[in-house]
Structures are given as C-alpha cells and as structure tokens.
Protein backbone atom coordinates (compact mmCIF):
# COMPACT_ATOMS: atom_id res chain seq x y z
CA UNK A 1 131.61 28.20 68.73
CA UNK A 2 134.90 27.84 69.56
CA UNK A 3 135.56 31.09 67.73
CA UNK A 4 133.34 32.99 69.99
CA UNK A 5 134.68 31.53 72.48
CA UNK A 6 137.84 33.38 71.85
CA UNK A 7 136.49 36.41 71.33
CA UNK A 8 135.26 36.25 74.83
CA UNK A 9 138.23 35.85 76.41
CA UNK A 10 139.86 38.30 74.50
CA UNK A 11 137.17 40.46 75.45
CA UNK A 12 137.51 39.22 79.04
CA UNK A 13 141.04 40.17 78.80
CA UNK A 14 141.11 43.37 77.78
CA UNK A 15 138.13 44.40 80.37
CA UNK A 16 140.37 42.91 83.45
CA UNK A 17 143.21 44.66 82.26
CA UNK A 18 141.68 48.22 82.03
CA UNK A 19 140.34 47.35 85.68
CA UNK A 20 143.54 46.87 87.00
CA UNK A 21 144.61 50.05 85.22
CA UNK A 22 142.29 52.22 86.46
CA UNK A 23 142.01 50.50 89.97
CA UNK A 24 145.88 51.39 90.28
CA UNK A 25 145.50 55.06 88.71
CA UNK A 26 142.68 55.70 91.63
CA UNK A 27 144.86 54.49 94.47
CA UNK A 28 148.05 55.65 93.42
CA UNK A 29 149.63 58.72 94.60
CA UNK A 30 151.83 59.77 91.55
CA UNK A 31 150.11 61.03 88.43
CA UNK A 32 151.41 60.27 84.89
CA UNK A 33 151.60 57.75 82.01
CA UNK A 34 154.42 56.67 83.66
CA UNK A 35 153.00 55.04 86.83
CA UNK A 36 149.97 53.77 84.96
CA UNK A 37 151.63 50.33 83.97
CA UNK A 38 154.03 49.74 86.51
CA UNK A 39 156.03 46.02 86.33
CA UNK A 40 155.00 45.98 89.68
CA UNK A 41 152.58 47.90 92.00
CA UNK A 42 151.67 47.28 95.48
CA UNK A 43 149.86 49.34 98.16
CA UNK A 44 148.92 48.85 101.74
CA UNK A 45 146.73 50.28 104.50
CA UNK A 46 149.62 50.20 107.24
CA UNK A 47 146.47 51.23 109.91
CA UNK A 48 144.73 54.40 110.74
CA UNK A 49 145.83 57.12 108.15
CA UNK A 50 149.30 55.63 106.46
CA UNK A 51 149.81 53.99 103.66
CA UNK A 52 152.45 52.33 101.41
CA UNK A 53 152.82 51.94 97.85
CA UNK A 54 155.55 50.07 96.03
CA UNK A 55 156.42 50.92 92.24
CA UNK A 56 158.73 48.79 90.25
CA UNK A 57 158.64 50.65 86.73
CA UNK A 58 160.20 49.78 83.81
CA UNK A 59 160.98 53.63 82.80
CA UNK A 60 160.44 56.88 84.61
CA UNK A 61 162.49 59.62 84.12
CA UNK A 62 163.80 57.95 81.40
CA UNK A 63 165.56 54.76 83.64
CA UNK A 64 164.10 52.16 85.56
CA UNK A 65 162.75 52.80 88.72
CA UNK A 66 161.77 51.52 92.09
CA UNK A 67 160.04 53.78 94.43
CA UNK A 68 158.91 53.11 98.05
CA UNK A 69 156.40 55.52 99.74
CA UNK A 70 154.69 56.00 102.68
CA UNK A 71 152.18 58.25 103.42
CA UNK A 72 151.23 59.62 107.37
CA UNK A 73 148.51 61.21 108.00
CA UNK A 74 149.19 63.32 110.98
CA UNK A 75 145.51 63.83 111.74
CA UNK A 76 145.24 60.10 112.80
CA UNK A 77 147.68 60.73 115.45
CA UNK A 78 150.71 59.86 114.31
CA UNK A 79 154.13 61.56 115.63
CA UNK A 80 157.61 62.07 114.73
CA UNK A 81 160.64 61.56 116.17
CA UNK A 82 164.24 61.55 115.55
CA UNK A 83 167.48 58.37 117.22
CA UNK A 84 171.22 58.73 117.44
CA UNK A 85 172.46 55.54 117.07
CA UNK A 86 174.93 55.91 120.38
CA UNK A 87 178.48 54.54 120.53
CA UNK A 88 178.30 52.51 117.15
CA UNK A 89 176.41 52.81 113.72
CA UNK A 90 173.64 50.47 113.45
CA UNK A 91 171.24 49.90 110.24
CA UNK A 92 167.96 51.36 109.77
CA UNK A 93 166.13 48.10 110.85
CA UNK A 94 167.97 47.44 114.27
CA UNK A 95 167.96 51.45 115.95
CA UNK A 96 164.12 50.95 114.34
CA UNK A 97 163.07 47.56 116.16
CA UNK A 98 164.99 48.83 119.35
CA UNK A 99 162.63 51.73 119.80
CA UNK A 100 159.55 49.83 118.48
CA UNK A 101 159.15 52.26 115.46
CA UNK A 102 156.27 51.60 113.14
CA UNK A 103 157.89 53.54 110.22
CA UNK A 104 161.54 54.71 110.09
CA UNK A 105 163.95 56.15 107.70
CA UNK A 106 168.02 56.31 107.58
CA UNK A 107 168.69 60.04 108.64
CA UNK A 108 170.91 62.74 107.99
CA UNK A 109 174.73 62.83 106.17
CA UNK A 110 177.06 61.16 108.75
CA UNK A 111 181.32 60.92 108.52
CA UNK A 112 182.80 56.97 108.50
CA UNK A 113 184.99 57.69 112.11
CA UNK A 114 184.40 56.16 115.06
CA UNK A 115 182.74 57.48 117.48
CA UNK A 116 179.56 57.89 115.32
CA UNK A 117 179.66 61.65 114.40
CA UNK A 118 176.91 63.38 111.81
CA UNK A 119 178.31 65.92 109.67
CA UNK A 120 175.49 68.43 109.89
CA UNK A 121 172.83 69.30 112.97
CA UNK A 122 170.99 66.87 114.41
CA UNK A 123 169.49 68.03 117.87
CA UNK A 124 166.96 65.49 119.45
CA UNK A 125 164.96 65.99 122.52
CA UNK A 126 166.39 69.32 123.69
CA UNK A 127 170.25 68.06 123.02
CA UNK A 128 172.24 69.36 120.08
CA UNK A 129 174.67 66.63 119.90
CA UNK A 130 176.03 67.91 116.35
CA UNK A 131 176.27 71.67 115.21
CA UNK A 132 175.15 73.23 112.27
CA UNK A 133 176.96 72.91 109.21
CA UNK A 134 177.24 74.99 105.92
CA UNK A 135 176.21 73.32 102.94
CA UNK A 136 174.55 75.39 99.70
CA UNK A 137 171.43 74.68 99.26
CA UNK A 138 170.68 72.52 102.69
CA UNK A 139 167.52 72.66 104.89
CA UNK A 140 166.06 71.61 108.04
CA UNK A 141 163.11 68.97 109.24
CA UNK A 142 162.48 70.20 112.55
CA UNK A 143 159.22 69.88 114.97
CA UNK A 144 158.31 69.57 118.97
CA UNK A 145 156.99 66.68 120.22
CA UNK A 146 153.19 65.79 118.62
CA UNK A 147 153.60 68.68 116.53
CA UNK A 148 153.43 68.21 112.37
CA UNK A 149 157.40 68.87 111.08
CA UNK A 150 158.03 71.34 109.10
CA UNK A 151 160.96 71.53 106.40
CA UNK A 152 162.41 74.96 105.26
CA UNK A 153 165.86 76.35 104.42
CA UNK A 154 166.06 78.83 107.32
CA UNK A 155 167.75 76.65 110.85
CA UNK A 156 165.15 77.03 113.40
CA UNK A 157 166.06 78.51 116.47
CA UNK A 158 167.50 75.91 119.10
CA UNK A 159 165.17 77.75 121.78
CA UNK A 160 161.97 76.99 120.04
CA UNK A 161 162.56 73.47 118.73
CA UNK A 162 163.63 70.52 120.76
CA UNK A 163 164.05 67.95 117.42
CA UNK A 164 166.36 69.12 114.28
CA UNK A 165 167.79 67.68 111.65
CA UNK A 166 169.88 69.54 108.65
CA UNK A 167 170.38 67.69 105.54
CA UNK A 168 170.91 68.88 102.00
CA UNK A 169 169.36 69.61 99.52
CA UNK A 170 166.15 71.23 99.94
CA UNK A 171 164.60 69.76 96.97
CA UNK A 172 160.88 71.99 96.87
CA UNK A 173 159.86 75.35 98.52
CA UNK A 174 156.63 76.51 97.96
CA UNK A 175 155.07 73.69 95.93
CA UNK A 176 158.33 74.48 93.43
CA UNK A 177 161.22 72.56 93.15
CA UNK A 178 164.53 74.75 94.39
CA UNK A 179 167.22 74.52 91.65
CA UNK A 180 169.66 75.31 93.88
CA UNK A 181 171.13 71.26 93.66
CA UNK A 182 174.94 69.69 94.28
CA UNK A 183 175.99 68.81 90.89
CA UNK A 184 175.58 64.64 90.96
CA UNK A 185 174.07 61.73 89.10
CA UNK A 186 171.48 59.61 89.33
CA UNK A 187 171.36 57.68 92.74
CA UNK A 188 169.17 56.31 95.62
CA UNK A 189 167.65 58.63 97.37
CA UNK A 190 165.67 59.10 100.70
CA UNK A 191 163.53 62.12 100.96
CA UNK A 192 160.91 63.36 103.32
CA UNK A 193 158.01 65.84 102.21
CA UNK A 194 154.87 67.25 103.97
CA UNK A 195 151.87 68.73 102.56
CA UNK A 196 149.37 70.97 102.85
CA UNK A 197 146.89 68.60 104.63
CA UNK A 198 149.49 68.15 106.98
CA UNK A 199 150.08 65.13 105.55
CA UNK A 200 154.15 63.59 105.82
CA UNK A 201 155.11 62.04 102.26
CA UNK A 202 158.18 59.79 102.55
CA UNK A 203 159.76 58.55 99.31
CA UNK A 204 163.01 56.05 99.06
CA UNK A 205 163.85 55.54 95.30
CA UNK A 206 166.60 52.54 94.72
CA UNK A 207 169.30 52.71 92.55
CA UNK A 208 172.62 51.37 91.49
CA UNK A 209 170.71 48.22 89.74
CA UNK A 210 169.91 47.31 86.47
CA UNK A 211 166.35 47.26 87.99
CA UNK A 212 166.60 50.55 89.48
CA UNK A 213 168.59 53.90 87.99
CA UNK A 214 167.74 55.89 90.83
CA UNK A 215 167.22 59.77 90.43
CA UNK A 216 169.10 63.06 90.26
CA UNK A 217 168.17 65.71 92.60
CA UNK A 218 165.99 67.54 90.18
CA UNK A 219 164.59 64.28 89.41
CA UNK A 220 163.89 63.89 92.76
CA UNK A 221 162.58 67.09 93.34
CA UNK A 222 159.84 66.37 90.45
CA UNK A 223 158.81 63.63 91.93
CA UNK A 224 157.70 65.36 95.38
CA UNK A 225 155.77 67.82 93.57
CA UNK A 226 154.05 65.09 91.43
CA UNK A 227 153.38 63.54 95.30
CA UNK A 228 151.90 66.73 95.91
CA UNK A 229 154.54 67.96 98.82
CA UNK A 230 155.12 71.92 99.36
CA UNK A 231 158.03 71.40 101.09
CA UNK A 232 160.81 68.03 100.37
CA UNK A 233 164.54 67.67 102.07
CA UNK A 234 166.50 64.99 100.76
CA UNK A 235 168.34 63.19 103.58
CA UNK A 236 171.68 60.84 103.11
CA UNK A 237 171.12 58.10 99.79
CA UNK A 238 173.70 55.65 98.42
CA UNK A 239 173.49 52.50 100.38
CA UNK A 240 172.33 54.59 103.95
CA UNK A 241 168.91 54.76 101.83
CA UNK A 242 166.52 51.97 103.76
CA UNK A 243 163.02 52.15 104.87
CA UNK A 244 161.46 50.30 107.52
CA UNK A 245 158.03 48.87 107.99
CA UNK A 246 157.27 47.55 111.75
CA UNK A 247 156.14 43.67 111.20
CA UNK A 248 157.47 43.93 107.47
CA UNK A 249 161.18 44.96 107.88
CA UNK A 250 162.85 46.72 104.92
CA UNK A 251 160.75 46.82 102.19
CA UNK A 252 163.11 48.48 99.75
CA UNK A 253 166.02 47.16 98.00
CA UNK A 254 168.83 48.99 99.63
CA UNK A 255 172.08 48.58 97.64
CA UNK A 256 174.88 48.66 99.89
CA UNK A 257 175.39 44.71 98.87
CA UNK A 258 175.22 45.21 95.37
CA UNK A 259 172.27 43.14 95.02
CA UNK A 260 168.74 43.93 94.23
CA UNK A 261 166.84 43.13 97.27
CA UNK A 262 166.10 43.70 100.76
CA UNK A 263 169.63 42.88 102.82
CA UNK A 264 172.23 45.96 101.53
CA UNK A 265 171.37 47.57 104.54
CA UNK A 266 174.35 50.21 105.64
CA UNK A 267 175.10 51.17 109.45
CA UNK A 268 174.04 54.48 109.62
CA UNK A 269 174.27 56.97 112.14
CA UNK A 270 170.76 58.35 113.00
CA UNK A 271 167.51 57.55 112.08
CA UNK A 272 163.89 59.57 111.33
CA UNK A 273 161.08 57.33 112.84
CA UNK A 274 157.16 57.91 112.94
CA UNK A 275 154.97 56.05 115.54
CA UNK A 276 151.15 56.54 116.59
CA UNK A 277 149.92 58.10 120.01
C-alpha cells in the first residue's frame, strides 16, 4: 500500500509540474526552451489591456537573466507621454508618482552636470528643450498626443510631432534586428518596442549581479523580436534602467546600489510614462 502510495504522488508530481509548465508557456510572451522553466515567473493583469511578466532565469543567452515586461495595449486606451525632470535629476519612481503615472520608464542618455541637460533630443509637448544629436546607429520614439508611438531611425519633423525622444541604438527595423550596434558588453538595459497590433512592448533586463548578466545589444535586439516587436529603441541602461508600476513601485532590481533588489534607483533626467484615458 504504502508503495502505491508513492507512486501516486510521484505521479501527482510530475502531472502538477507539467501544469505549471504549460500554464506558463500559454501566458508567457517569449518563446523558447529558455523561458519554459524560469527560477521565477510572475505575470499580472495591471487592468484593461496591460500586462506584466517577471522572469528570473537561470540561463538565457547563455547568463542569468532577469527580465521585466510590460505590455500596453493601445486599443484599451492607453496613452503615452514623455517628463523632464526640471531643475534637478530625480529617479524613475519620484518624476513617476508626481505625475500619477501608471507605468513609467527612465528615458533617454543624459550628461552628469547640473542643470539637468540630455545629451540627445528630447522635445515634449511642442518644446524642444534638447537638440538633436549624432550618434551611429540612433533612433527616435516619437508620437502626438493619444496617438500610438512610433520608433524609426529617420528624426521626425519638429512640425509634425509635438513629443520626441532620440536614443541609441535602434535595436529592430522591420521585424529584423539592425546590426548597426556600439561595440559594448553585456549590461542592463531598458528598451521600448511596438508591434504590429499596435501593441507597446516594454522590456528592462537587470544586470551587473550574479543573478542577472544583463544583455548585449544584439542580445537585446533578439529578444524584441522573440517579443514579437517590428520596431525596438534601446533607451539609457546601467543603473538609469528602472521601471515603475503605479501602486507597486519599482519592480525591477535596478543596480545603481550594487545590490540585487528594488532600491539602486539612479536620478535620471527624463522619464517615458504611459497612463489610461
């Protein structure tokens, strides 16, 4: 008896486990043997048409890996928008919480001076309050207000759009990823893709842990396409990479404190938020 009794609940086992497999290969985003056992997975309805999933894996691309992402979909009325952080550089979380954003990501490449400056465009609500810069291989996330952004490698015209932001490097064009990539090592990144189900993809990888490798560029690039983006920019990483959750703070494991959880957070200079209508 008590024999079969063990073959039951090895049985029992086995059945749960393969459940939980295949529960988290149906909800999960990525695709690949990689993501199928994670250490870790968690995913969340954040409300009408967004969604976060958390990855903590113990290889992929050949390191371990923790990947945040959040999913918008724009046809649940969701809208994008773009804050300077004014006279002094602020984390993520605070220029987030002071314009009640429900999902927000650190922005573009900034310079450590004071005043805050950003080293490429950033133009928000009509105002360029940086220029252009030239960087090989950078692109724009651009859009007018309720519109779906759009990322490309051509800088919109000033006259047509009333939010820009440059960053480098354009990481997929056309469903492909670019190859044209800064020569630099694995790191964490922050990275915004859309789709085309006008749907906006937003991935922040950690690194800089023995948890969490973080990606190179290409890397990076890969992993859009696997999310199924057509177009992906990669914005300013290191310890500027943070993503916020409204009512759950920072949710990744930024690194500016050299420890692996959720307090690194790095003044940055601007911010990309999403909120609903």
């Amino acid at each position: 008896m008590k024999k079969h009794r063990l073959l039951y609940s090895s049985t029992l086992v086995a059945i749960l486990m393969s459940a939980a497999i295949a529960g988290i290969a149906a909800e999960s985003p990525l695709r690949g043997d990689d993501y199928v056992k994670p250490l870790e997975y968690r995913n969340k309805h954040l409300g009408p048409g967004a969604e976060y999933h958390y990855y903590l894996l113990k290889s992929a691309f050949g390191a371990p890996q923790s990947i945040s992402i959040v999913i918008l979909d724009w046809a649940k009325d969701w809208r994008a928008g773009l804050h300077f952080c004014g006279e002094k550089r602020r984390p993520t979380s605070v220029q987030a919480k002071k314009i009640n954003a429900e999902v927000a990501v650190n922005g573009t490449y900034f310079a450590f001076s004071n005043p805050p400056r950003a080293v490429l465009q950033l133009r928000i609500d009509g105002k360029t309050l940086f220029p252009a810069g030239k960087r090989i291989g950078a692109g724009f996330f651009y859009f007018n207000p309720g519109e779906f952004p759009k990322i490309s490698a051509e800088c919109p015209p000033e006259d047509q759009y009333q939010n820009i932001l440059q960053s480098y490097p354009l990481l997929v064009a056309d469903g492909k990823p670019t190859n044209v990539y800064p020569k630099q090592g694995r790191n964490p990144r922050t990275i915004l893709g859309v789709t085309a189900d006008k749907k906006l993809v937003i991935a922040v990888v950690d690194g800089r842990a023995k948890e969490a490798a973080g990606l190179t560029f290409r890397q990076a690039a890969d992993l859009m396409v696997n999310l199924g983006c057509t177009d992906a920019l990669n914005l300013d990483g290191g310890g500027s990479s943070t993503l916020y959750l409204e009512g759950r703070g920072v949710v990744n494991h930024p690194c500016d404190n050299k420890k692996f959880d959720n307090a690194g957070e790095r003044p940055v200079n601007d911010i990309v938020y999403f909120v609903r209508d």
